[in-house]
N, C-alpha and C. Protein backbone atom coordinates (compact mmCIF):
# COMPACT_ATOMS: atom_id res chain seq x y z
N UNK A 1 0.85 -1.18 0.00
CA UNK A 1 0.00 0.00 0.00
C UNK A 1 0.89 1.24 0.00
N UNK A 2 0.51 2.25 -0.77
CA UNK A 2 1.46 3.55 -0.97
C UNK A 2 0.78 4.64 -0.15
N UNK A 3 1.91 5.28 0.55
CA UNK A 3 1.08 5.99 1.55
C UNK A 3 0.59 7.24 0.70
N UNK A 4 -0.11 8.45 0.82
CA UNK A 4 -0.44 9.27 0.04
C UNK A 4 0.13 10.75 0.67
N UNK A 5 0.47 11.73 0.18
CA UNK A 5 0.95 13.15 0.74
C UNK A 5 -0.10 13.67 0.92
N UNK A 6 -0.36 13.99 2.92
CA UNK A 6 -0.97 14.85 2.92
C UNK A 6 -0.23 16.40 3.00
N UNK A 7 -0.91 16.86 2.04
CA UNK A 7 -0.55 18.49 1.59
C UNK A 7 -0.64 19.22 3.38
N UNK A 8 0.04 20.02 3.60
CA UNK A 8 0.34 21.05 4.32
C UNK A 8 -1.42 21.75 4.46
N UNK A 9 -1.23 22.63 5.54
CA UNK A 9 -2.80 23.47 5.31
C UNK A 9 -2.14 25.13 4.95
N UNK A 10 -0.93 25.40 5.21
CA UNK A 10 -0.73 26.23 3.75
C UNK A 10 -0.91 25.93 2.19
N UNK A 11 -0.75 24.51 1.99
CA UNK A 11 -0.84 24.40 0.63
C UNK A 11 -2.55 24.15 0.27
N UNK A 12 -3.17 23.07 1.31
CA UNK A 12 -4.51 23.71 1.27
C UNK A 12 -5.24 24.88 0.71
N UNK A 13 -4.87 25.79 1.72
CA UNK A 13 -5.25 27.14 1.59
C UNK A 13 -4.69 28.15 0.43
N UNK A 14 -3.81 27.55 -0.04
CA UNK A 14 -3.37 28.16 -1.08
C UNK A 14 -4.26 27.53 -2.49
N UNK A 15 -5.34 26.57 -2.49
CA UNK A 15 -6.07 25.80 -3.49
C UNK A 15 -7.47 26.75 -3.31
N UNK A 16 -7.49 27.50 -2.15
CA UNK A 16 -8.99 28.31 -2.24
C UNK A 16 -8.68 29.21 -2.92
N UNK A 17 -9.57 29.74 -4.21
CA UNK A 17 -9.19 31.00 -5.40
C UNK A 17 -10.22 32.03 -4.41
N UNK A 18 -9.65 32.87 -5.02
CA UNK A 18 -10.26 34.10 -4.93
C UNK A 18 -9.90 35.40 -5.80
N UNK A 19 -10.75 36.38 -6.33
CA UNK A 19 -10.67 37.63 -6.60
C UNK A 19 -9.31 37.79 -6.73
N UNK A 20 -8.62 39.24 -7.34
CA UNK A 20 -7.40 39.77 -6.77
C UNK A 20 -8.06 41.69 -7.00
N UNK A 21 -7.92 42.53 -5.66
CA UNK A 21 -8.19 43.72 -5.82
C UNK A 21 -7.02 44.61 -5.60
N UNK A 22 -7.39 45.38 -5.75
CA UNK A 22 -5.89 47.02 -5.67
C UNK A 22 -6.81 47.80 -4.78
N UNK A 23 -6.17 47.95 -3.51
CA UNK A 23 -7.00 48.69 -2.33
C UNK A 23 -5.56 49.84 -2.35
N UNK A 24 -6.23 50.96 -2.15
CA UNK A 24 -5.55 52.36 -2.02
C UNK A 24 -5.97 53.17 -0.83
N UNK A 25 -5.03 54.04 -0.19
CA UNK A 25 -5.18 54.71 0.81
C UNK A 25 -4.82 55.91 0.62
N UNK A 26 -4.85 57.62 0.44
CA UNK A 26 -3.85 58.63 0.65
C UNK A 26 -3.89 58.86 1.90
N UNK A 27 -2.40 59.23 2.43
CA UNK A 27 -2.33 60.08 3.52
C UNK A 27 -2.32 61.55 4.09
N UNK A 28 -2.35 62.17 2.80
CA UNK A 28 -2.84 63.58 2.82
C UNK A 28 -1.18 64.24 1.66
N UNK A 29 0.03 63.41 1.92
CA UNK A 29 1.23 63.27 1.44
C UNK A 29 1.51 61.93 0.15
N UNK A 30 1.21 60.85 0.95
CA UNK A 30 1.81 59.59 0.12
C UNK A 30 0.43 58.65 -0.20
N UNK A 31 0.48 57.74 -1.37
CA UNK A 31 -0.21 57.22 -1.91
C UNK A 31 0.17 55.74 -1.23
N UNK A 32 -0.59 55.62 -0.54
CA UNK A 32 -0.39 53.60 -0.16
C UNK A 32 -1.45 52.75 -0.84
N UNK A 33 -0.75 51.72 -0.73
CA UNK A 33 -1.56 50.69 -1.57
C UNK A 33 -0.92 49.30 -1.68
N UNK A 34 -1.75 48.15 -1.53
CA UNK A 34 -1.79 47.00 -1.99
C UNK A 34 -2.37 45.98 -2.68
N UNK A 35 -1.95 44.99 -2.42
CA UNK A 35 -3.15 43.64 -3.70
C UNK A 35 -3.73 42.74 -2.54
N UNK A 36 -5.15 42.94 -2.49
CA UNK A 36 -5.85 41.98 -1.77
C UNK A 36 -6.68 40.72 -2.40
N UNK A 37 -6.34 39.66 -1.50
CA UNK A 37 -7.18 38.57 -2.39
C UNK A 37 -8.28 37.89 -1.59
N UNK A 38 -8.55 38.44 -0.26
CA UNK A 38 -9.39 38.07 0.82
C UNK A 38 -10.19 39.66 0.85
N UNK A 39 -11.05 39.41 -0.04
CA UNK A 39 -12.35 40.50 0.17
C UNK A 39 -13.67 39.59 -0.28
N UNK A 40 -14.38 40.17 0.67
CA UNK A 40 -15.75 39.46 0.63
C UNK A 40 -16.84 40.57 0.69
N UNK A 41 -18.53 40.43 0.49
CA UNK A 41 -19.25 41.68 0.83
C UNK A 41 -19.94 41.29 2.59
N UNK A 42 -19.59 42.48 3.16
CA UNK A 42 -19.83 42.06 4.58
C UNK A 42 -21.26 41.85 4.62
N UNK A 43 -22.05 43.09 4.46
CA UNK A 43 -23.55 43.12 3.96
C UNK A 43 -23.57 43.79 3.18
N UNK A 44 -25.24 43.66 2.64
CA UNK A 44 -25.55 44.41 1.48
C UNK A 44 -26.87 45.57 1.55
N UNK A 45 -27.26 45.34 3.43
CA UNK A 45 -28.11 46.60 3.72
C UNK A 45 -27.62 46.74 4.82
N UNK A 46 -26.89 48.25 5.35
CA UNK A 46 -25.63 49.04 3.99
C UNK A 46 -25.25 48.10 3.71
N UNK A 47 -24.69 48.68 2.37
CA UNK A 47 -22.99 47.26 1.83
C UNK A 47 -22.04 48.01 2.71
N UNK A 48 -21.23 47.35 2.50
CA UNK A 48 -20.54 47.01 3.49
C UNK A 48 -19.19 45.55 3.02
N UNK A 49 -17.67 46.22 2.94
CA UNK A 49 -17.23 44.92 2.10
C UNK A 49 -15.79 44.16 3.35
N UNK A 50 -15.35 43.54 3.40
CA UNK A 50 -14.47 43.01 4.79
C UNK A 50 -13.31 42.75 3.61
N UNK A 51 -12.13 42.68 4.18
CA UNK A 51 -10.63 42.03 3.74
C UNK A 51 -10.21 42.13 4.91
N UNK A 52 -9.10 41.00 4.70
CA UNK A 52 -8.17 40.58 5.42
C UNK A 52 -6.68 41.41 5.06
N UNK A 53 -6.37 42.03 6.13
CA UNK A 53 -4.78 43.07 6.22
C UNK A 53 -3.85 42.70 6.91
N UNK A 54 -2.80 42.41 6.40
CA UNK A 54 -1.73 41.79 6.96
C UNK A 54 -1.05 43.17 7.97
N UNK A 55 -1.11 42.92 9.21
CA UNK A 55 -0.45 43.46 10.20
C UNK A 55 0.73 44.72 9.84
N UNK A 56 1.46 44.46 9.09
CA UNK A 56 2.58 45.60 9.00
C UNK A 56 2.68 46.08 7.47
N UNK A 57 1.61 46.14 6.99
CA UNK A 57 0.81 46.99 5.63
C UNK A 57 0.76 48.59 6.45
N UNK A 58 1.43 49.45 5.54
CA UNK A 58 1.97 50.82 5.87
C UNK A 58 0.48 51.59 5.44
N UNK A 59 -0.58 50.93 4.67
CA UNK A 59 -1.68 51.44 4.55
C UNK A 59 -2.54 51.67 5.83
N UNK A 60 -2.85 49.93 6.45
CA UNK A 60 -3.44 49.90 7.51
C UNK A 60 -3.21 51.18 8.64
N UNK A 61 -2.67 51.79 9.08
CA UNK A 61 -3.04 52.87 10.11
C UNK A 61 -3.69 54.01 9.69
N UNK A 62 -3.47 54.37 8.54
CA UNK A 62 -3.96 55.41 7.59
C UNK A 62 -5.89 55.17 7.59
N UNK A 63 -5.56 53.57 7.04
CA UNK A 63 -7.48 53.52 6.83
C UNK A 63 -7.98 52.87 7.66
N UNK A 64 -7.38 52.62 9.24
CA UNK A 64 -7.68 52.83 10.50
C UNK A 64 -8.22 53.72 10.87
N UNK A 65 -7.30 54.92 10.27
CA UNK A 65 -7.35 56.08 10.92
C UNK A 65 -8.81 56.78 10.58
N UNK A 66 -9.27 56.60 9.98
CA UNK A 66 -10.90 57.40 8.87
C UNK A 66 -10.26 57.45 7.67
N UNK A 67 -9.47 57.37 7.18
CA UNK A 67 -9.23 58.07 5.50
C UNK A 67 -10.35 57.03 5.00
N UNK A 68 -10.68 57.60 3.70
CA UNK A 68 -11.52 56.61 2.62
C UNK A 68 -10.36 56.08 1.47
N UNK A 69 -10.74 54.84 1.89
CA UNK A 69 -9.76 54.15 0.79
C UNK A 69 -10.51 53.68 -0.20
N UNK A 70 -10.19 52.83 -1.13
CA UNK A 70 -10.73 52.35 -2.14
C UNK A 70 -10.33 50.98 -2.40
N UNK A 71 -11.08 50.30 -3.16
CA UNK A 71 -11.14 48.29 -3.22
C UNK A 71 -10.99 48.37 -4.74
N UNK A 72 -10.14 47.99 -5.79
CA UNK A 72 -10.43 48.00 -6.90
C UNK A 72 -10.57 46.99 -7.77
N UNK A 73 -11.38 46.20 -7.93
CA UNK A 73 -11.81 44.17 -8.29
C UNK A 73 -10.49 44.39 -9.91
N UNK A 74 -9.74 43.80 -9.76
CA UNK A 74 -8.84 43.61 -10.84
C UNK A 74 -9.54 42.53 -11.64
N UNK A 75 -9.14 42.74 -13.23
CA UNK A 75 -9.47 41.95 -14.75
C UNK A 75 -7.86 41.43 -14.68
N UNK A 76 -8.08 40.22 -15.95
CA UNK A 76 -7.03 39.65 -16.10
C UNK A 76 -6.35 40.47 -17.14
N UNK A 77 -6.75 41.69 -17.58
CA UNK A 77 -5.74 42.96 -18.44
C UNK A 77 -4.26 43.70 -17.03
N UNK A 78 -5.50 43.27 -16.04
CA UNK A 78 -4.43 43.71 -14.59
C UNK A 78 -3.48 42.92 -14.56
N UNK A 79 -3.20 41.60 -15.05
CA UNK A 79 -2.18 40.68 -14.55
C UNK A 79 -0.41 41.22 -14.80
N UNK A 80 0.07 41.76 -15.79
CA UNK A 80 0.81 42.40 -15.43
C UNK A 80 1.66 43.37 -14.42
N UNK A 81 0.37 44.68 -13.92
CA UNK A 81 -0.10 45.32 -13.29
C UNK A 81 0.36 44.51 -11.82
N UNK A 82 -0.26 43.71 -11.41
CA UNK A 82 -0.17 43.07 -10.14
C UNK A 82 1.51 42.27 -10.39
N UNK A 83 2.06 42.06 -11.13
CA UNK A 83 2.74 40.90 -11.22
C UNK A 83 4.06 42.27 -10.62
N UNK A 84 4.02 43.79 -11.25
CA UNK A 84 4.76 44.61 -11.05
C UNK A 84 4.55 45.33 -9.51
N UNK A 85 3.39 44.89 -9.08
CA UNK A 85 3.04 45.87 -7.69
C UNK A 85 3.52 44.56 -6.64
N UNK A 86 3.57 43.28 -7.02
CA UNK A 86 4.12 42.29 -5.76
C UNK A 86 5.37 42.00 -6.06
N UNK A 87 6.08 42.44 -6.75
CA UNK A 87 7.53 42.26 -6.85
C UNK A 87 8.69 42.53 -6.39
N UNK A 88 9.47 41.92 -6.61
CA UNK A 88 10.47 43.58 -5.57
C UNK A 88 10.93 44.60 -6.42
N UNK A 89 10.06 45.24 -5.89
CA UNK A 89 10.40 46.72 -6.68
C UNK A 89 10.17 48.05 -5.82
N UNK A 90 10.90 49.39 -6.14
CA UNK A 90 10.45 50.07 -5.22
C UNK A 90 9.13 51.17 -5.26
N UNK A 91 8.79 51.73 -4.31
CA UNK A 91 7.15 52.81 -4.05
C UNK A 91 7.50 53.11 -5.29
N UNK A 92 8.87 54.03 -5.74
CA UNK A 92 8.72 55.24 -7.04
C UNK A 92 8.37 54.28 -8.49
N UNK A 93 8.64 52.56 -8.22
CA UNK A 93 8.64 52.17 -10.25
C UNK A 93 7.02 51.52 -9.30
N UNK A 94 6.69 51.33 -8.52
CA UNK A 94 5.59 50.64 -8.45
C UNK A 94 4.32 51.91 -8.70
N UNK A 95 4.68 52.81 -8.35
CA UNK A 95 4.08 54.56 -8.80
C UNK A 95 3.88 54.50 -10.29
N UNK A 96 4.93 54.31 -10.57
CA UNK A 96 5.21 54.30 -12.08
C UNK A 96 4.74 53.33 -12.88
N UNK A 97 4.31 52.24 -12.25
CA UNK A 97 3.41 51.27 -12.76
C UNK A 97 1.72 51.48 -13.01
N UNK A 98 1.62 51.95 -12.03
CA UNK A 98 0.27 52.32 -11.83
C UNK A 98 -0.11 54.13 -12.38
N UNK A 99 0.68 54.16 -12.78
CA UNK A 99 0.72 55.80 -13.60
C UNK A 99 0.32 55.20 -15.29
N UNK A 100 1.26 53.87 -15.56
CA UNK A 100 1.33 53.64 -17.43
C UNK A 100 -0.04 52.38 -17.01
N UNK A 101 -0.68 52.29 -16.11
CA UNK A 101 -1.70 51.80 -16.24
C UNK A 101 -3.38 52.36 -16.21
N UNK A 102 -2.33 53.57 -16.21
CA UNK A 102 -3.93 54.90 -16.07
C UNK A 102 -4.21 54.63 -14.49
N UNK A 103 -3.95 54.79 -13.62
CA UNK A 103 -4.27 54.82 -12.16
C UNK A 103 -4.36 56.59 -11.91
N UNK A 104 -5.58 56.87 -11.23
CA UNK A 104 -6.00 58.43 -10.98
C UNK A 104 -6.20 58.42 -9.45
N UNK A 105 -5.74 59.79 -8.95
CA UNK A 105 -6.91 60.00 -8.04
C UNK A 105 -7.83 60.03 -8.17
N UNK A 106 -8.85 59.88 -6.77
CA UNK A 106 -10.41 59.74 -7.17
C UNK A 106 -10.05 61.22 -6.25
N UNK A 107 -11.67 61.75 -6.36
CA UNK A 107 -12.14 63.08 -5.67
C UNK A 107 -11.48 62.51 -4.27
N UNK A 108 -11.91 61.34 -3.64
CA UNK A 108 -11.81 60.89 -2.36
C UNK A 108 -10.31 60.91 -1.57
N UNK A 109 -9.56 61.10 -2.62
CA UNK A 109 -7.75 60.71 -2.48
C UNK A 109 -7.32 59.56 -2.91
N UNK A 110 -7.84 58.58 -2.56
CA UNK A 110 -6.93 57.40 -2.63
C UNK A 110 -6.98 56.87 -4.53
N UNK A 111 -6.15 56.50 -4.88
CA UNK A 111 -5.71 55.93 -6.37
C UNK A 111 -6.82 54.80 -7.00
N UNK A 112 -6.81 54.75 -7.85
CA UNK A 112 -8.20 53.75 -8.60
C UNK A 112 -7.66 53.55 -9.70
N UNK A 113 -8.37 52.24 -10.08
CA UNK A 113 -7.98 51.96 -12.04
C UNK A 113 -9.14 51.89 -12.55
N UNK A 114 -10.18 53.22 -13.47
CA UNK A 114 -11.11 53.10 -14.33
C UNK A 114 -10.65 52.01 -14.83
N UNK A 115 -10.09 51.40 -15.43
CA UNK A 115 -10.59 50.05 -16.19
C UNK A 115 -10.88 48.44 -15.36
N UNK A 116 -10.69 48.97 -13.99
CA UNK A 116 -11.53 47.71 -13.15
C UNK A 116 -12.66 47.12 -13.36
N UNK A 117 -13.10 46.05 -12.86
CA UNK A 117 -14.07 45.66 -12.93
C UNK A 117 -15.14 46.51 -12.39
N UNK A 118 -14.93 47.38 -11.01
CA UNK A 118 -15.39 48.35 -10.31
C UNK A 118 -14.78 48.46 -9.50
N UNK A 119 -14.75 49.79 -8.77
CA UNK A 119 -14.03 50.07 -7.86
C UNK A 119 -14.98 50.49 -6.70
N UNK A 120 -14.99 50.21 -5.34
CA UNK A 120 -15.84 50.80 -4.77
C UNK A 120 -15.09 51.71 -3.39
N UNK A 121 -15.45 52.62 -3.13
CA UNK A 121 -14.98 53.77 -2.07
C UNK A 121 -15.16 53.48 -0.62
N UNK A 122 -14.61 53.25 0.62
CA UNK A 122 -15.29 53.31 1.83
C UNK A 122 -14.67 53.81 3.15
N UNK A 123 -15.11 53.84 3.93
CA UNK A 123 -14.42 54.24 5.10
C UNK A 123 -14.69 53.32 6.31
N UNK A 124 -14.08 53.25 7.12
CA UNK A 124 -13.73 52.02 8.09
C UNK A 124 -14.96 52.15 9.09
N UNK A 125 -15.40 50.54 9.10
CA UNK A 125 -16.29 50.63 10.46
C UNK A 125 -16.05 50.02 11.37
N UNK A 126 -15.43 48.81 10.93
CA UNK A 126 -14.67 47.67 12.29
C UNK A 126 -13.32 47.14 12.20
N UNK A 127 -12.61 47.37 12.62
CA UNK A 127 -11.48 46.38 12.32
C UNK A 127 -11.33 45.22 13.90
N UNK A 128 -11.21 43.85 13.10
CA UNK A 128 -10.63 43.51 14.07
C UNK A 128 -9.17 42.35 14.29
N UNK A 129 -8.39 42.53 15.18
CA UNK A 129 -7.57 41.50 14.81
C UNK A 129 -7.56 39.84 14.78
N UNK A 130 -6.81 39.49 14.18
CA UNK A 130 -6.93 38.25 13.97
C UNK A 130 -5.58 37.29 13.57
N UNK A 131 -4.97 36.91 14.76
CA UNK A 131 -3.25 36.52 14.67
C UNK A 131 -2.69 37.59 13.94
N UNK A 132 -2.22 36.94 12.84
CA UNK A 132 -1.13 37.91 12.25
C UNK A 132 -1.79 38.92 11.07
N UNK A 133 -2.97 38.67 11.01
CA UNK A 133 -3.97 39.66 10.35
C UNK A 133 -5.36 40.95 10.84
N UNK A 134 -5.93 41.86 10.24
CA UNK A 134 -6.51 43.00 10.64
C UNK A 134 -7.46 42.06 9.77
N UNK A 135 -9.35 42.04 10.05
CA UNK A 135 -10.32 41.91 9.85
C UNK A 135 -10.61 43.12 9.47
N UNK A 136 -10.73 44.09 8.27
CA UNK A 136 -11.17 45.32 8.02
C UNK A 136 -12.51 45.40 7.22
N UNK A 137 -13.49 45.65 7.62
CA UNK A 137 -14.72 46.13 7.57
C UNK A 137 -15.61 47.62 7.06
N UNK A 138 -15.14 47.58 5.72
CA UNK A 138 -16.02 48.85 5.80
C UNK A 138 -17.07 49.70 4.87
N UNK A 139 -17.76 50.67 5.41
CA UNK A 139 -18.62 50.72 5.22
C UNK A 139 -18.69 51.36 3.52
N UNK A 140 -19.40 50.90 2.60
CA UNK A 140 -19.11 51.64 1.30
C UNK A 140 -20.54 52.97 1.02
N UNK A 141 -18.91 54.04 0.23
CA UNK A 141 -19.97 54.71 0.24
C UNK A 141 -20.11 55.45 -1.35
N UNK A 142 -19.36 54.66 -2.17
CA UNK A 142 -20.20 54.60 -3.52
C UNK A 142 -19.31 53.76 -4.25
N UNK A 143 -19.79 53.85 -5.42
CA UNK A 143 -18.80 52.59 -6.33
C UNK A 143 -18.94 53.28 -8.18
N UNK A 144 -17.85 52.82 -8.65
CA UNK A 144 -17.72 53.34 -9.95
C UNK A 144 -18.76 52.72 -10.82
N UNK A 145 -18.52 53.11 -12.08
CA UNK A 145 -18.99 52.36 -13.19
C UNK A 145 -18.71 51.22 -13.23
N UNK A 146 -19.74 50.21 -13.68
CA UNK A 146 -19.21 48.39 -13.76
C UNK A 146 -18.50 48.54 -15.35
N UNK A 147 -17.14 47.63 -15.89
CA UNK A 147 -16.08 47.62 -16.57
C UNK A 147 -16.62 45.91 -16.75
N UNK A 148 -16.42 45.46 -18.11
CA UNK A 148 -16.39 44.41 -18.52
C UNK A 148 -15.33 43.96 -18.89
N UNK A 149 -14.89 42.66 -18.44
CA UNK A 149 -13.92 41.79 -18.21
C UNK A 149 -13.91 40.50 -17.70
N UNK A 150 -13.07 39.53 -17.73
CA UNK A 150 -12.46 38.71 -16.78
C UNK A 150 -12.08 38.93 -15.47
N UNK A 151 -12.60 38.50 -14.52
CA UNK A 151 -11.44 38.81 -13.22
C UNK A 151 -10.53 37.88 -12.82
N UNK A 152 -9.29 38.91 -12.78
CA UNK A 152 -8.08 38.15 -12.12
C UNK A 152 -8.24 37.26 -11.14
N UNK A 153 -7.47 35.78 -11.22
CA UNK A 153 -7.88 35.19 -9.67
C UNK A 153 -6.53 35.19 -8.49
N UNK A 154 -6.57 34.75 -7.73
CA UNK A 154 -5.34 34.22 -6.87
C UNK A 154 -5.81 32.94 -6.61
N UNK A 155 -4.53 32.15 -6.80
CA UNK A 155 -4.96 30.85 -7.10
C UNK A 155 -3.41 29.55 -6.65
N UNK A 156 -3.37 29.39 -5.58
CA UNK A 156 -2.13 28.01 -5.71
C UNK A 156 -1.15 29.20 -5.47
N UNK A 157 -1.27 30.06 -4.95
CA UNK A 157 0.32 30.90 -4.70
C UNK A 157 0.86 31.74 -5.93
N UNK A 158 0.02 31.78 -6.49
CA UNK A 158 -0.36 32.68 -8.14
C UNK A 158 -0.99 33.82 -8.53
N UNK A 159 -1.18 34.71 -9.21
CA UNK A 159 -2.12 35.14 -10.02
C UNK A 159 -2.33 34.64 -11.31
N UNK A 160 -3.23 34.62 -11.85
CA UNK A 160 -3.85 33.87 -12.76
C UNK A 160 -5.29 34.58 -13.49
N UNK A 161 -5.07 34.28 -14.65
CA UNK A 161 -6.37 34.10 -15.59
C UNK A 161 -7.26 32.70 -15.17
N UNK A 162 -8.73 33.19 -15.47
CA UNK A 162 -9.48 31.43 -15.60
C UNK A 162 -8.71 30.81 -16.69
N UNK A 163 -8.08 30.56 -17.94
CA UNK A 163 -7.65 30.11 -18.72
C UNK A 163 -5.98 29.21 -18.34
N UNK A 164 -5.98 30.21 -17.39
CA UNK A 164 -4.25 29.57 -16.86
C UNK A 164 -4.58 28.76 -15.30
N UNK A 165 -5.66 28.49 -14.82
CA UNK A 165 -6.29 27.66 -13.58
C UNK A 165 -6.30 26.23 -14.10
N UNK A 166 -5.41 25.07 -13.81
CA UNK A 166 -5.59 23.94 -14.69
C UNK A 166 -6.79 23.36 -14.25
N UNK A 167 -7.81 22.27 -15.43
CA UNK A 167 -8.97 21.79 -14.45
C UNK A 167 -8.51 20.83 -13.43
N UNK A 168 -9.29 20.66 -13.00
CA UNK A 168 -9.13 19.98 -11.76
C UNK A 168 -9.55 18.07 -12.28
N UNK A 169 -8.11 17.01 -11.77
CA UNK A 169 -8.15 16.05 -11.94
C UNK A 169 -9.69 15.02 -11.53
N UNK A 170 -9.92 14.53 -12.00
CA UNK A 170 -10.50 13.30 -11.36
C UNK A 170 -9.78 11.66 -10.45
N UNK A 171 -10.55 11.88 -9.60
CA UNK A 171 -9.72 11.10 -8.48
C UNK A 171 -10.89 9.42 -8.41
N UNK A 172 -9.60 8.71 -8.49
CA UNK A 172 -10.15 7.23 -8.45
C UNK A 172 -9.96 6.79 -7.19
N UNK A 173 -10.97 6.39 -6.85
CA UNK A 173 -10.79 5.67 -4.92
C UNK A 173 -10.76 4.05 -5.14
């Protein structure tokens, strides 16, 4: 009998897909921002949308603080885009990324990509912690035009197109 690998519950968890968004913060000075792949809608009377923030994200105190940040649902035209904002690279070419990708201020401050799927605006109602992560909660208080596309996924420790997600085997018991 051959024993079988059980996978890790990082690698687990790395098999749940999800979304990939561009959440933005201004600080009245500097433009923060990252790629979230844990956003969900908290409710929908108000909406209301939750992500998960990793602890020492230079955004998080900012949209702690009240600023209105922004959630921006990335297309797979973003995959580039993201592949240049998680890299090692620094604030000024990752600026510069999101400049040759048309990234604007909104009225609100924080940075957006009109060609998202949508972007929606909000300001904080709960955060809470959670080990090595922030539970952020908040409340929305408008959202762009809907943009037709694909959405980017995160997927297996990836970003990805649906087209680049292999199907999934069939298993003989």
């Amino acid at each position: 009998m051959t024993q079988q690998h059980v996978p890790s519950l990082y690698d687990s968890f790395a098999l749940y897909g999800s979304g990939v968004t561009f959440v933005s913060v201004h600080d009245g000075a500097r433009d923060r921002f990252f790629i979230a792949a844990s956003v969900l809608t908290a409710s929908v009377d108000p909406f209301t949308i939750a992500l998960s923030v990793g602890g020492s994200r230079d955004a998080l105190p900012v949209i702690t603080g009240g600023a209105t940040w922004a959630v921006s649902v990335l297309g797979t035209q973003h995959l580039p885009l993201v592949r240049a904002l998680t890299g090692r690279t620094s604030h000024a070419e990752r600026l510069d990324a999101l400049a040759a990708r048309g990234a604007q201020s909104s009225p609100e401050g924080p940075l957006w990509l009109p060609d998202a799927l949508v972007t929606l605006w909000a300001r904080s109602h709960t955060v809470v912690p959670v080990n090595d992560q922030f539970l952020l909660v908040g409340a929305v208080i408008r959202g762009s035009v809907h943009q037709e596309s694909t959405p980017l996924l995160r997927w297996n420790r990836d970003f990805r197109t649906t087209a680049a997600v292999p199907a999934a085997r069939a298993s003989v018991a």
